[in-house]
C-alpha atoms as a PDB file:
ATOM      1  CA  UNK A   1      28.207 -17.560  35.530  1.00  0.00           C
ATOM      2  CA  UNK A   2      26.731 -17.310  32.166  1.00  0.00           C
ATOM      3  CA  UNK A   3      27.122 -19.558  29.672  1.00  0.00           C
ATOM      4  CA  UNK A   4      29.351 -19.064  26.706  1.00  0.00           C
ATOM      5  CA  UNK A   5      28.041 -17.283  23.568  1.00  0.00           C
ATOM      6  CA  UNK A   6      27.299 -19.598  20.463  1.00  0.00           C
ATOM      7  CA  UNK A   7      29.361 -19.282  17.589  1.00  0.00           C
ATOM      8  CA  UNK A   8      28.081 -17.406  15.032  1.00  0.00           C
ATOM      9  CA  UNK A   9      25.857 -19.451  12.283  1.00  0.00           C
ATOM     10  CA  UNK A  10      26.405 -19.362   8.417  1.00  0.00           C
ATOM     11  CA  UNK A  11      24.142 -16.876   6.764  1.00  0.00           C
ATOM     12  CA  UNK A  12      21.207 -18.911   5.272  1.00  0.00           C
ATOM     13  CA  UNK A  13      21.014 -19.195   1.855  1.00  0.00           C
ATOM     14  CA  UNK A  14      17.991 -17.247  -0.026  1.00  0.00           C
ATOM     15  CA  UNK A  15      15.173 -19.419  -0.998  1.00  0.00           C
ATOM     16  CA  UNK A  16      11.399 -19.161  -2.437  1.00  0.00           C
ATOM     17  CA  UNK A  17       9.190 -20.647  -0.642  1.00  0.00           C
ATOM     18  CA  UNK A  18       5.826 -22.164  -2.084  1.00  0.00           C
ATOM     19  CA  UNK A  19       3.485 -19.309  -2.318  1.00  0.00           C
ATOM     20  CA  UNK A  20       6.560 -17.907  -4.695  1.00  0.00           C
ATOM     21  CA  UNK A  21       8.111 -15.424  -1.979  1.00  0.00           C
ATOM     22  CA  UNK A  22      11.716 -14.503  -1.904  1.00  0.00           C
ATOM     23  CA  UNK A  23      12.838 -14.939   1.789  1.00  0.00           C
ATOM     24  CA  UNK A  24      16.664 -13.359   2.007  1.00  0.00           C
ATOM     25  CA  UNK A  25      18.550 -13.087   5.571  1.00  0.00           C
ATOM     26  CA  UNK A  26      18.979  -9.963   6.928  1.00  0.00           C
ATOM     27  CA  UNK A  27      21.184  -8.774   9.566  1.00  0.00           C
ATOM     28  CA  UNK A  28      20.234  -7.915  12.488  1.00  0.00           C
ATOM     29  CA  UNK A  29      20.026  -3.860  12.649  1.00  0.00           C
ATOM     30  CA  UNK A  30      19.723  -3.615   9.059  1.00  0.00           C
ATOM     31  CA  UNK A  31      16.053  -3.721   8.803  1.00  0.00           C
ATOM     32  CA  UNK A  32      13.842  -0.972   8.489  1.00  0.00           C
ATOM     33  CA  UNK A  33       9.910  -1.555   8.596  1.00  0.00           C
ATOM     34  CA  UNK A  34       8.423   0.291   5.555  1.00  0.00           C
ATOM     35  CA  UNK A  35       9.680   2.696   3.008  1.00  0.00           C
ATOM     36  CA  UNK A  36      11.928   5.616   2.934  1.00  0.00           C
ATOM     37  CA  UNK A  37       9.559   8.219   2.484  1.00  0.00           C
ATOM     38  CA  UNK A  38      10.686  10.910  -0.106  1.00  0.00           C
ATOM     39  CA  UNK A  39       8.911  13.803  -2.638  1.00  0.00           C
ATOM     40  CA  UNK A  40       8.644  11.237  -5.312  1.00  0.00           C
ATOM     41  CA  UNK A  41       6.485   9.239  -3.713  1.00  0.00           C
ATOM     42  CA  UNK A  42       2.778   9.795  -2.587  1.00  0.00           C
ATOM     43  CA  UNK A  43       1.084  10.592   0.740  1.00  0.00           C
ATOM     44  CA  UNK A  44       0.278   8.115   2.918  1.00  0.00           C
ATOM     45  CA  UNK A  45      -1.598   7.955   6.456  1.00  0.00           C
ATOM     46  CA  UNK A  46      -4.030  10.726   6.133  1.00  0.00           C
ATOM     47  CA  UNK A  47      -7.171  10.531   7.699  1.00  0.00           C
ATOM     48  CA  UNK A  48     -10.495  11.033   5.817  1.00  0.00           C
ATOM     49  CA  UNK A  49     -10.863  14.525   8.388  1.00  0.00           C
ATOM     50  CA  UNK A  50      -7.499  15.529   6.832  1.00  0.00           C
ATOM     51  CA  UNK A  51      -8.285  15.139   3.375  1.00  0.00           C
ATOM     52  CA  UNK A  52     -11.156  16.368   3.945  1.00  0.00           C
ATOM     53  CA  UNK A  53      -9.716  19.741   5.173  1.00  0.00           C
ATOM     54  CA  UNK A  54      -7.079  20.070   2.585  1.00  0.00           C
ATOM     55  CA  UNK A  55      -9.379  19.547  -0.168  1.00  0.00           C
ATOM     56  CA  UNK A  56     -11.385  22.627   1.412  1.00  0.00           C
ATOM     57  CA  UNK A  57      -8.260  24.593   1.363  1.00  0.00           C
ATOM     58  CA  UNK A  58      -7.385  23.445  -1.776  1.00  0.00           C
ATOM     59  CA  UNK A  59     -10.454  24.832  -3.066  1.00  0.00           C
ATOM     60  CA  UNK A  60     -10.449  28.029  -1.392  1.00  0.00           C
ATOM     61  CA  UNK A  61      -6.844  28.787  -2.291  1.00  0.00           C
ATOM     62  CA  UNK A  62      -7.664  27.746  -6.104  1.00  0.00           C
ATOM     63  CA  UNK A  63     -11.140  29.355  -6.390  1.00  0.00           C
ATOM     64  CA  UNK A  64     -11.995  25.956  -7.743  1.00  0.00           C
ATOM     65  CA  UNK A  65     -13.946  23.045  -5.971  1.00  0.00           C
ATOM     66  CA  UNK A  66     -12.025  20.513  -4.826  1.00  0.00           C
ATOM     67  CA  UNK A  67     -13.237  17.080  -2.967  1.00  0.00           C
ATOM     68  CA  UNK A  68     -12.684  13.374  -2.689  1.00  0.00           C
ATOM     69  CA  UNK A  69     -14.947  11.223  -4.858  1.00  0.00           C
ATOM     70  CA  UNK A  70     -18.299  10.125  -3.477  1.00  0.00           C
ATOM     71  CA  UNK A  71     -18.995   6.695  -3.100  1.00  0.00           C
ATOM     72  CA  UNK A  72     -20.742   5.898  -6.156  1.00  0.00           C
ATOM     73  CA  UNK A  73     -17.067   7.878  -7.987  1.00  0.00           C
ATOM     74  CA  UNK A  74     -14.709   5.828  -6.065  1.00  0.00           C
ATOM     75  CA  UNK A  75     -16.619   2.290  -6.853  1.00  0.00           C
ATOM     76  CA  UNK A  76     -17.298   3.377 -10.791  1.00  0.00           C
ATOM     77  CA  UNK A  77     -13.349   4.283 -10.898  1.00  0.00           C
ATOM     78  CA  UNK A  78     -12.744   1.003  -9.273  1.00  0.00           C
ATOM     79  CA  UNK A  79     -14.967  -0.632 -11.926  1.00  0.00           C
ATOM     80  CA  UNK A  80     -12.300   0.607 -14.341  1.00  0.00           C
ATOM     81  CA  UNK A  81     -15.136   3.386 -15.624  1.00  0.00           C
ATOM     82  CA  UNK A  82     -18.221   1.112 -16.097  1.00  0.00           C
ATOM     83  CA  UNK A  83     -21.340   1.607 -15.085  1.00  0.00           C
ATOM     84  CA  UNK A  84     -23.160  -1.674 -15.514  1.00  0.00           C
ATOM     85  CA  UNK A  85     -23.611  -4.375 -12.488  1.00  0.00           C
ATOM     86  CA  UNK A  86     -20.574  -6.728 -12.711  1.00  0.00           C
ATOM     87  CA  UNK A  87     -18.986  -8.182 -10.188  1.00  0.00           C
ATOM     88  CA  UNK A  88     -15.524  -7.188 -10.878  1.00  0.00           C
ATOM     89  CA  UNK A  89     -14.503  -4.218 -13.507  1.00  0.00           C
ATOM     90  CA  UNK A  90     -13.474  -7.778 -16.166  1.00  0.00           C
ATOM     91  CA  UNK A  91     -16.577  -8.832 -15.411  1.00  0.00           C
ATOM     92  CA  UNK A  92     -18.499 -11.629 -13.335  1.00  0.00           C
ATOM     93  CA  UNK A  93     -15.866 -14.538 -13.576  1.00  0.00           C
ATOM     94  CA  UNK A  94     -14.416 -15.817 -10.222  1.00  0.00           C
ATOM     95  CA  UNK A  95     -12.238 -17.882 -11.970  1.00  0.00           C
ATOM     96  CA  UNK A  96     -10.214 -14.489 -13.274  1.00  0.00           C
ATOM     97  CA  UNK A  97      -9.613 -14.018  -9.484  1.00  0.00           C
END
């Protein structure tokens, strides 16, 4: 014989915790890990192979080169468009971390 079910608890009250994060109950079956996905928002899990191969057909289809930044692109975007040797792209300061 199994033992009787436990009565249901109250719903916790919300609370921040001290890193400043909102923890909220949520009923069980109502969670959903991630996003809803829609048009409006932008691609996600692609492999490099991938974008490789629809920047390539991109380009062919356009008549107009098309490819993802090389490394030294991706770190001077990153470096909010500055070339020098800094750290961070606001400069060398840890203490702005």
């Amino acid at each position: 014989m199994y033992p009787a079910s436990p009565l249901p608890s109250p719903t916790p009250e919300p609370f921040t915790n001290t890193l400043g994060m909102k923890m909220v109950y949520i009923p069980p079956g109502e969670f959903m890990m991630g996003f809803t996905q829609s048009d409006d928002h932008p691609l996600v899990n692609v492999s490099y192979e991938d974008a490789v191969a629809f920047a390539a057909w991109l380009s062919k289809r356009e008549g107009r080169e098309y490819s993802l930044p090389s490394e030294a692109e991706w770190e001077y975007a990153c470096r909010y468009g500055k070339s020098d040797s800094t750290a961070y792209w606001f400069g060398n300061r840890d203490s702005r971390l």
